[in-house]
Protein backbone atom coordinates (compact mmCIF):
# COMPACT_ATOMS: atom_id res chain seq x y z
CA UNK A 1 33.18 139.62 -37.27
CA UNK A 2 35.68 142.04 -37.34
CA UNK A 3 35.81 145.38 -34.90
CA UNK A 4 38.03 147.20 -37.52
CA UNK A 5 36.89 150.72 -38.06
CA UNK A 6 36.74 152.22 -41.39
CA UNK A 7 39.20 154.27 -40.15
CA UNK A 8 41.28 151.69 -39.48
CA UNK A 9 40.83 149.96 -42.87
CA UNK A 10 41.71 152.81 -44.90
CA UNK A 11 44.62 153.62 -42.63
CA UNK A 12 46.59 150.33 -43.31
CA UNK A 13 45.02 150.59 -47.05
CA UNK A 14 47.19 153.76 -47.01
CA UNK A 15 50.23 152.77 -45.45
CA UNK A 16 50.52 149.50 -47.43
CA UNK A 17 50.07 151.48 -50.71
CA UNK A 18 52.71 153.80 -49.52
CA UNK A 19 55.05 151.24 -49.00
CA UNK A 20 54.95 149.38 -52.23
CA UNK A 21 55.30 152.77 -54.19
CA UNK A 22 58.74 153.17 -51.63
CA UNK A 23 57.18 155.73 -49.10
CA UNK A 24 57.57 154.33 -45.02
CA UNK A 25 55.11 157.03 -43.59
CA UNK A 26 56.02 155.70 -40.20
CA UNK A 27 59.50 157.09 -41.04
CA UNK A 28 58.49 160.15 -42.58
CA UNK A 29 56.33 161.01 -39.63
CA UNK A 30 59.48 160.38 -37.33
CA UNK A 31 61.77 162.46 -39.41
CA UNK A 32 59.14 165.41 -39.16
CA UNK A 33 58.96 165.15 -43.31
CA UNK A 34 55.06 165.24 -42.80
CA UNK A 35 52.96 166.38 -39.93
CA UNK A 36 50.41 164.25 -38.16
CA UNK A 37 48.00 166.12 -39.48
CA UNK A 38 49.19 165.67 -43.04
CA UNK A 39 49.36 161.66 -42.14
CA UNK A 40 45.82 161.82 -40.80
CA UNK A 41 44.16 163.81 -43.38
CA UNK A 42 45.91 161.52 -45.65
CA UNK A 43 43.61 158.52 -44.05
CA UNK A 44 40.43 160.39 -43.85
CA UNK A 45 41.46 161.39 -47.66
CA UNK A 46 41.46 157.60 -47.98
CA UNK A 47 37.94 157.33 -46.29
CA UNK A 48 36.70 158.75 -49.04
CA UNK A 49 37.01 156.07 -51.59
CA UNK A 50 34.49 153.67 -52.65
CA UNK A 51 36.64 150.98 -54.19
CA UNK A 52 38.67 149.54 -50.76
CA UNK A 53 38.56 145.92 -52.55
CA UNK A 54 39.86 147.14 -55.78
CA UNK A 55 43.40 148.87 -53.91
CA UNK A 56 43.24 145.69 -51.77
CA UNK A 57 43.51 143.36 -55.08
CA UNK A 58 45.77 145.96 -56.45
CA UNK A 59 47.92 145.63 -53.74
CA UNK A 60 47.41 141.63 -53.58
CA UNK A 61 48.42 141.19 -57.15
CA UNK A 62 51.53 143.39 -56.94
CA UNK A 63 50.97 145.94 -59.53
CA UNK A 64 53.16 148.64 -59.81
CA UNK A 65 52.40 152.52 -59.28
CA UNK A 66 49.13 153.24 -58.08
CA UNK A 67 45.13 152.59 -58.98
CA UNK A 68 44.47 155.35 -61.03
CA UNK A 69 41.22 155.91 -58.68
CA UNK A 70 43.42 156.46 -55.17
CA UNK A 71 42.63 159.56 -53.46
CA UNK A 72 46.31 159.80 -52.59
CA UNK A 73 48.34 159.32 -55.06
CA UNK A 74 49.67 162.62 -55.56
CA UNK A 75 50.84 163.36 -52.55
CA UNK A 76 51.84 160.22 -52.30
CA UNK A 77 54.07 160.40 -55.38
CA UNK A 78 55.49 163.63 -54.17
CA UNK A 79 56.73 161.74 -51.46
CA UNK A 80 58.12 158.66 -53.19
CA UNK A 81 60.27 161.54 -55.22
CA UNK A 82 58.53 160.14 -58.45
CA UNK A 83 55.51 163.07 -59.13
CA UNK A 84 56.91 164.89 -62.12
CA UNK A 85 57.94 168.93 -60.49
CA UNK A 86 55.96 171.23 -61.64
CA UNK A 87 58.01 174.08 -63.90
């Protein structure tokens, strides 16, 4: 039985999603580009969805962009450099 916390579930949901959509959050968090408490509100953002096994198959499978359900994908996108500015 595993002793991972939900917490800890959505938090490497989060940072594996980041990284296939080019976004190291470990980096960005070094660099001061986003705050702890942006990176951590990010997570318990993540929490917040009900469909863990469908970003883990999205993930699994390889398919580009994001699920159109994650919580994150804006901000996530504004990262990345690929969220459309707004005019």
């Amino acid at each position: 039985m595993s002793t991972e916390t939900r917490f800890q579930t959505h938090e490497r949901l989060m940072t594996r999603m980041a990284g296939a959509n080019g976004v190291d959050l470990d980096l960005k968090l070094q660099t001061g580009e986003i705050s702890p408490d942006f990176y951590e509100d990010a997570v318990l953002n993540c929490t917040g969805c009900s469909d863990a096994e469908g970003c883990r198959a999205h993930l699994t499978e390889g398919r580009d962009g994001f699920p159109g359900f994650c919580r994150n994908q804006d901000a996530l996108s504004r990262l990345s450099g690929t969220s459309p500015t707004p005019d």
